[in-house]
N, C-alpha and C. Protein backbone atom coordinates (compact mmCIF):
# COMPACT_ATOMS: atom_id res chain seq x y z
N UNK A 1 31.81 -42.26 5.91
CA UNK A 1 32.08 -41.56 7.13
C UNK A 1 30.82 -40.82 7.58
N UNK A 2 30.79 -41.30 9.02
CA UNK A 2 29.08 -40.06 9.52
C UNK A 2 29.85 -38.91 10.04
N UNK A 3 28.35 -38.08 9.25
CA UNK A 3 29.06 -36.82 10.34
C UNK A 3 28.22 -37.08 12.04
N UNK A 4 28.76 -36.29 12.35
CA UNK A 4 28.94 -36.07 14.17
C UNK A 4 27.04 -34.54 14.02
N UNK A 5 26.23 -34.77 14.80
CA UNK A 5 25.69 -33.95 14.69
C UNK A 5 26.15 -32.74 15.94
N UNK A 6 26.00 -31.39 15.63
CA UNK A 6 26.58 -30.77 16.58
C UNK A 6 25.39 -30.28 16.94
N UNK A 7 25.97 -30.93 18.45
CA UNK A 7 24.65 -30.00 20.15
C UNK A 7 25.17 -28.95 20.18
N UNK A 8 24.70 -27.94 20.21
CA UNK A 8 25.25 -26.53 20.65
C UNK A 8 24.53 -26.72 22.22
N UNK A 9 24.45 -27.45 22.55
CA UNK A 9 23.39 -27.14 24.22
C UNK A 9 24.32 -28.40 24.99
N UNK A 10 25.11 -28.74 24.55
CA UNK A 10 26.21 -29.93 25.46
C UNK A 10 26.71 -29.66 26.56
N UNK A 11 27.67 -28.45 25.67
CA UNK A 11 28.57 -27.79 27.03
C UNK A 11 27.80 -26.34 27.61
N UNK A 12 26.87 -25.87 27.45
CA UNK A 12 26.27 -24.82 27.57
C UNK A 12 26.24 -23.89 29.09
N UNK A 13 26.66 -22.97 29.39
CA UNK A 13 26.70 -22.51 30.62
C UNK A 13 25.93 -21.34 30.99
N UNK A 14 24.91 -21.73 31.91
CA UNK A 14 23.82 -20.62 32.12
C UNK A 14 24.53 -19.12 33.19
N UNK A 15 24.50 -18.00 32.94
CA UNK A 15 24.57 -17.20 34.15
C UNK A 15 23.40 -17.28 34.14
N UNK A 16 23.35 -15.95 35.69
CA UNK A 16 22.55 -16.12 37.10
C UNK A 16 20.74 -16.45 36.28
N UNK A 17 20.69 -15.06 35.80
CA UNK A 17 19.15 -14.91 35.23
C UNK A 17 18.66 -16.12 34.67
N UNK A 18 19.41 -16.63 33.59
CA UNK A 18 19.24 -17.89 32.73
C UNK A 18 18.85 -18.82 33.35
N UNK A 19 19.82 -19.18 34.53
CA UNK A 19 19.55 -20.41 35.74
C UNK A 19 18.04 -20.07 35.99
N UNK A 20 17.92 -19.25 36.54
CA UNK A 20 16.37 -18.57 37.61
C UNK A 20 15.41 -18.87 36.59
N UNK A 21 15.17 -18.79 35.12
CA UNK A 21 14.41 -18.93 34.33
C UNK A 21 14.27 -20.22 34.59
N UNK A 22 15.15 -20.98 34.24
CA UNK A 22 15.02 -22.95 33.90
C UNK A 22 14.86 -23.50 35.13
N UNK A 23 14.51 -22.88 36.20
CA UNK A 23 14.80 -23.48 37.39
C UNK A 23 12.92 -23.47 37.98
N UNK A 24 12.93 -21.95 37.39
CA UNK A 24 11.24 -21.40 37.37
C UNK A 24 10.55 -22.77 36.52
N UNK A 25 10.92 -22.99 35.45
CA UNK A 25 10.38 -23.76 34.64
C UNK A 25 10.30 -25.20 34.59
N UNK A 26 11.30 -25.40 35.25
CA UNK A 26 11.38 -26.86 35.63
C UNK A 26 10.15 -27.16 36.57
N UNK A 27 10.09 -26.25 37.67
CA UNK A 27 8.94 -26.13 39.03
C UNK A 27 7.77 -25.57 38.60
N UNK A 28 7.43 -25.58 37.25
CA UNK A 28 5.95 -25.24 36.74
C UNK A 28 5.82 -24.02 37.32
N UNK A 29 6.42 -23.19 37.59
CA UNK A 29 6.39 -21.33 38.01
C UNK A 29 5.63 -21.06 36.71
N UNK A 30 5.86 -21.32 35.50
CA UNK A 30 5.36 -21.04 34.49
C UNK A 30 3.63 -21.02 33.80
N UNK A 31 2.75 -20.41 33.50
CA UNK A 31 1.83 -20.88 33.05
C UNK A 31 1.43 -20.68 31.49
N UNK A 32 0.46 -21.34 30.65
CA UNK A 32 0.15 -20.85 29.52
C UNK A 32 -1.04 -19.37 30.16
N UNK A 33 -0.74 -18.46 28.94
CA UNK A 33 -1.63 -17.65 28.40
C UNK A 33 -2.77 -17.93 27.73
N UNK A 34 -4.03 -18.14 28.54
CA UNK A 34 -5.13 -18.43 27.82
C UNK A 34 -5.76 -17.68 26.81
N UNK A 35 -5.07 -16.17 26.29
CA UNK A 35 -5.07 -15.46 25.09
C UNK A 35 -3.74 -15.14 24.28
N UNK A 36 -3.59 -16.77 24.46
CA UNK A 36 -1.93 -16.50 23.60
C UNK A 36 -1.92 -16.03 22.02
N UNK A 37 -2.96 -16.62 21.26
CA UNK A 37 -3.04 -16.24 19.99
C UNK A 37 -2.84 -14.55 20.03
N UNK A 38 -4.18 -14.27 20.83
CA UNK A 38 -4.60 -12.41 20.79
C UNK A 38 -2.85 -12.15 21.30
N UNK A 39 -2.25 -12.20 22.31
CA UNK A 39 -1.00 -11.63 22.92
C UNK A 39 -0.07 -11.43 21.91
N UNK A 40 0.20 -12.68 21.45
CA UNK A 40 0.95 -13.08 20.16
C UNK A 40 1.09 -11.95 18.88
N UNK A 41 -0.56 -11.91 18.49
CA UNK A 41 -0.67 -10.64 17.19
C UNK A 41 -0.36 -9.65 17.72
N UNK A 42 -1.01 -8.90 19.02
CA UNK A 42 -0.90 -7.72 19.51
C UNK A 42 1.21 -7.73 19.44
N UNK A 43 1.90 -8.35 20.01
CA UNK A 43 3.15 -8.29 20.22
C UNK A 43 3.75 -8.36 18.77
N UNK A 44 3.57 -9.09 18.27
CA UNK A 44 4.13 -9.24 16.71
C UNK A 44 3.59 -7.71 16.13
N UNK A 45 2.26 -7.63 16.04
CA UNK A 45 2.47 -5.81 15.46
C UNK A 45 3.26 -4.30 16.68
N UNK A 46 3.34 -5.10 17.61
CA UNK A 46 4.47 -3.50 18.39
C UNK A 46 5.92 -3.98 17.53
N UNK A 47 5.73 -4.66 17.59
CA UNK A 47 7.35 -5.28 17.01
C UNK A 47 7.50 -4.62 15.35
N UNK A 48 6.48 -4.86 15.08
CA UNK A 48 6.73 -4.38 13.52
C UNK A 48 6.57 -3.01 13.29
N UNK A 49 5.92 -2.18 14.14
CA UNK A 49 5.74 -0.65 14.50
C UNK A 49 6.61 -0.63 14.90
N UNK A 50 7.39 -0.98 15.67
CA UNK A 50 8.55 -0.56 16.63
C UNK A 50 10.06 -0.48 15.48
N UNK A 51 9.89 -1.52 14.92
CA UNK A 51 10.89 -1.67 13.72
C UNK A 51 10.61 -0.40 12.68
N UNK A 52 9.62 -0.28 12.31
CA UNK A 52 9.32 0.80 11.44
C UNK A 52 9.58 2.30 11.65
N UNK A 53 9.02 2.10 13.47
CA UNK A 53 9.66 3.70 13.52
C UNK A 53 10.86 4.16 13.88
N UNK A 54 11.93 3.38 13.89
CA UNK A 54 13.23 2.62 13.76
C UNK A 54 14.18 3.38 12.44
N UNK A 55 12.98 3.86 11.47
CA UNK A 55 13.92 3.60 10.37
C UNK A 55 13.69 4.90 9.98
N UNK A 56 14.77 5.29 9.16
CA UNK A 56 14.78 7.08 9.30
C UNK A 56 14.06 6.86 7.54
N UNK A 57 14.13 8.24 7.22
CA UNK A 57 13.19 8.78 6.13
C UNK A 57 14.16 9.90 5.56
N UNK A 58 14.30 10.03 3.93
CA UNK A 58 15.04 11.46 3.47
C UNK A 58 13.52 12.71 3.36
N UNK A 59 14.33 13.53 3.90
CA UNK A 59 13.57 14.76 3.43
C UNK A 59 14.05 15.71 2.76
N UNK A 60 13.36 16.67 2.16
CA UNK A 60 14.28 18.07 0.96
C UNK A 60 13.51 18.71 2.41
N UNK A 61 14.51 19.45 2.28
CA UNK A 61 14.20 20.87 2.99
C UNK A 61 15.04 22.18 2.54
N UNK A 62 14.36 23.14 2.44
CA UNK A 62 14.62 24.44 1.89
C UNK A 62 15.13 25.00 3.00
N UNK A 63 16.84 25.75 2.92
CA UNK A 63 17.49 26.51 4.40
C UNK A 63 17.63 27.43 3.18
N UNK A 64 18.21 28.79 4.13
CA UNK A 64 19.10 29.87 3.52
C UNK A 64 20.24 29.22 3.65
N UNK A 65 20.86 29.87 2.32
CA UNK A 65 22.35 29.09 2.48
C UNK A 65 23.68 29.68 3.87
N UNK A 66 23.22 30.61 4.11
CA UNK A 66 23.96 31.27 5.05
C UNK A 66 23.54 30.79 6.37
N UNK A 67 22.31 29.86 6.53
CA UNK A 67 22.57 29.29 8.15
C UNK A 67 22.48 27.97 7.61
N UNK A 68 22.72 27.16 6.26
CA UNK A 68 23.21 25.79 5.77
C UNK A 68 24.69 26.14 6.47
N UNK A 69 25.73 27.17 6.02
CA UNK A 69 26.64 27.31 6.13
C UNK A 69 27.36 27.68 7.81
N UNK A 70 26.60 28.13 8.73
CA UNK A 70 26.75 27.79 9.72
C UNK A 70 26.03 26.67 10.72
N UNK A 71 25.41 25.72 10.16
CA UNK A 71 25.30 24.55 10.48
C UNK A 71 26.05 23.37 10.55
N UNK A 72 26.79 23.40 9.30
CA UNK A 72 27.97 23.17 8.95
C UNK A 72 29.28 23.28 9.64
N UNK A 73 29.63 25.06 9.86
CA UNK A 73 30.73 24.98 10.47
C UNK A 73 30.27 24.32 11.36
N UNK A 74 29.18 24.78 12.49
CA UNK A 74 29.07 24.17 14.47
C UNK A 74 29.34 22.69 14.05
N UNK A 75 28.67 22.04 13.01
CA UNK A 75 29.37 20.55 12.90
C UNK A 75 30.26 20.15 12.89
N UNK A 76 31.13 20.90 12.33
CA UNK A 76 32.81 20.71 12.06
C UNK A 76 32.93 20.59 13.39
N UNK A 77 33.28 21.68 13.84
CA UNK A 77 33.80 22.22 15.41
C UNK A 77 33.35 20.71 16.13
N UNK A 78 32.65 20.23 16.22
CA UNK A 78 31.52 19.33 16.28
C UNK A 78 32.13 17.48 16.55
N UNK A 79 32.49 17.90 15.38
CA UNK A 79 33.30 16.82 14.49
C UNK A 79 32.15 15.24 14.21
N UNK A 80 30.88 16.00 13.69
CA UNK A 80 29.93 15.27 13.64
C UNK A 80 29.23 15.42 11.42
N UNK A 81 28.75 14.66 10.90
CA UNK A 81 28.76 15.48 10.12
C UNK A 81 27.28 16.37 10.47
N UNK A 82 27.10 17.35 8.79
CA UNK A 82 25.84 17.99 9.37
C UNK A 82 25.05 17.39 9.40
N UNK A 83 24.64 16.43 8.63
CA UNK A 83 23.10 15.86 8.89
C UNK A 83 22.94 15.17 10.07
N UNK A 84 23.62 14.95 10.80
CA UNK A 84 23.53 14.04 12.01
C UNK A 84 22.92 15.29 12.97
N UNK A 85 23.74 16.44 13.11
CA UNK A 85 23.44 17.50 13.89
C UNK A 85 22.02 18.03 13.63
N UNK A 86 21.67 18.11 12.17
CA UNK A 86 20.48 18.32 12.03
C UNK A 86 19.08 17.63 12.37
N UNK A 87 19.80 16.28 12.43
CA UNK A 87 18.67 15.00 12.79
C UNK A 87 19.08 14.72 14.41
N UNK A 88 19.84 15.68 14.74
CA UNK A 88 19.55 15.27 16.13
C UNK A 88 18.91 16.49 16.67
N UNK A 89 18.75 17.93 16.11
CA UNK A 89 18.26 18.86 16.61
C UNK A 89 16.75 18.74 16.23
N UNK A 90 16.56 17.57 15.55
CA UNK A 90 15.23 17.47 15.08
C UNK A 90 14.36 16.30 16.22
N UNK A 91 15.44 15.57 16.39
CA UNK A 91 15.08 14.57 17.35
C UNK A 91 14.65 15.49 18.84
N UNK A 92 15.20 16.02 19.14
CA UNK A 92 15.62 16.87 20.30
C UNK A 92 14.02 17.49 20.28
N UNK A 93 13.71 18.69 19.56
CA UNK A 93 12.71 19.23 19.18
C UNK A 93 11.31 18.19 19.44
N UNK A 94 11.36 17.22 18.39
CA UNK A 94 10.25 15.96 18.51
C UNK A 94 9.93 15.47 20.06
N UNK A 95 11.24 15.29 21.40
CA UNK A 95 10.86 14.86 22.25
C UNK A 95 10.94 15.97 23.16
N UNK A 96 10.69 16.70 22.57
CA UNK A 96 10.52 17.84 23.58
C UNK A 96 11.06 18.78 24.64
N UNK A 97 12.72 18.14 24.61
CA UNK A 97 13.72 18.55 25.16
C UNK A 97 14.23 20.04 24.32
N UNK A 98 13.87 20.30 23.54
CA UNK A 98 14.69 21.67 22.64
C UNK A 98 12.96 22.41 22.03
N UNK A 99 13.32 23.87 22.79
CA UNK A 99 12.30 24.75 22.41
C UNK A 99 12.55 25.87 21.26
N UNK A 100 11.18 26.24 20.41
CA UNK A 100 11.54 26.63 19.24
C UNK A 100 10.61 28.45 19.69
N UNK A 101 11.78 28.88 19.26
CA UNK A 101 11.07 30.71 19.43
C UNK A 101 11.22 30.95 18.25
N UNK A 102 9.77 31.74 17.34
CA UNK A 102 9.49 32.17 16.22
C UNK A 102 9.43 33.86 16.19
């Protein structure tokens, strides 16, 4: 008995964008990049930076236990846990949206 090879591209149905691409391409709209290699590396390393800074990191950090403990409750109330609240007040801080008075 043969098997049957399966087209996944048989019955295939493009929306709008998809069409506009293959339609571009069919009509040579398209050209090569005469620094495709260079484009290529440059894009493959944002991609791998981009992935990397993607990925969170543990840290120790030293609190008083008495504002651990109301960090905590506002989380509850929250209904978030704390570390999320903490890594988002950290996020917040990093982009510059949340100001710090010493």
């Amino acid at each position: 008995m043969k098997k049957k090879k399966f087209n996944p591209f048989k019955n295939l149905v493009l929306d709008e964008y998809e069409q506009e691409l293959e339609t571009a391409f069919e009509k040579g709209e398209f050209v090569s990049d005469p620094n495709f290699k260079e484009t290529k590396k440059m894009l493959e390393e944002a991609a791998k930076w981009y992935t990397e800074l993607q990925k969170t990191k543990r840290i120790t950090l030293r609190v008083k236990n008495e504002d651990l403990i109301k960090v905590k409750t506002r989380a509850k109330k929250s209904r978030i846990p704390y570390q999320r609240l903490i890594s988002a007040l950290i996020h917040k801080y990093a982009e510059g949206q949340a100001k710090l008075e010493i």
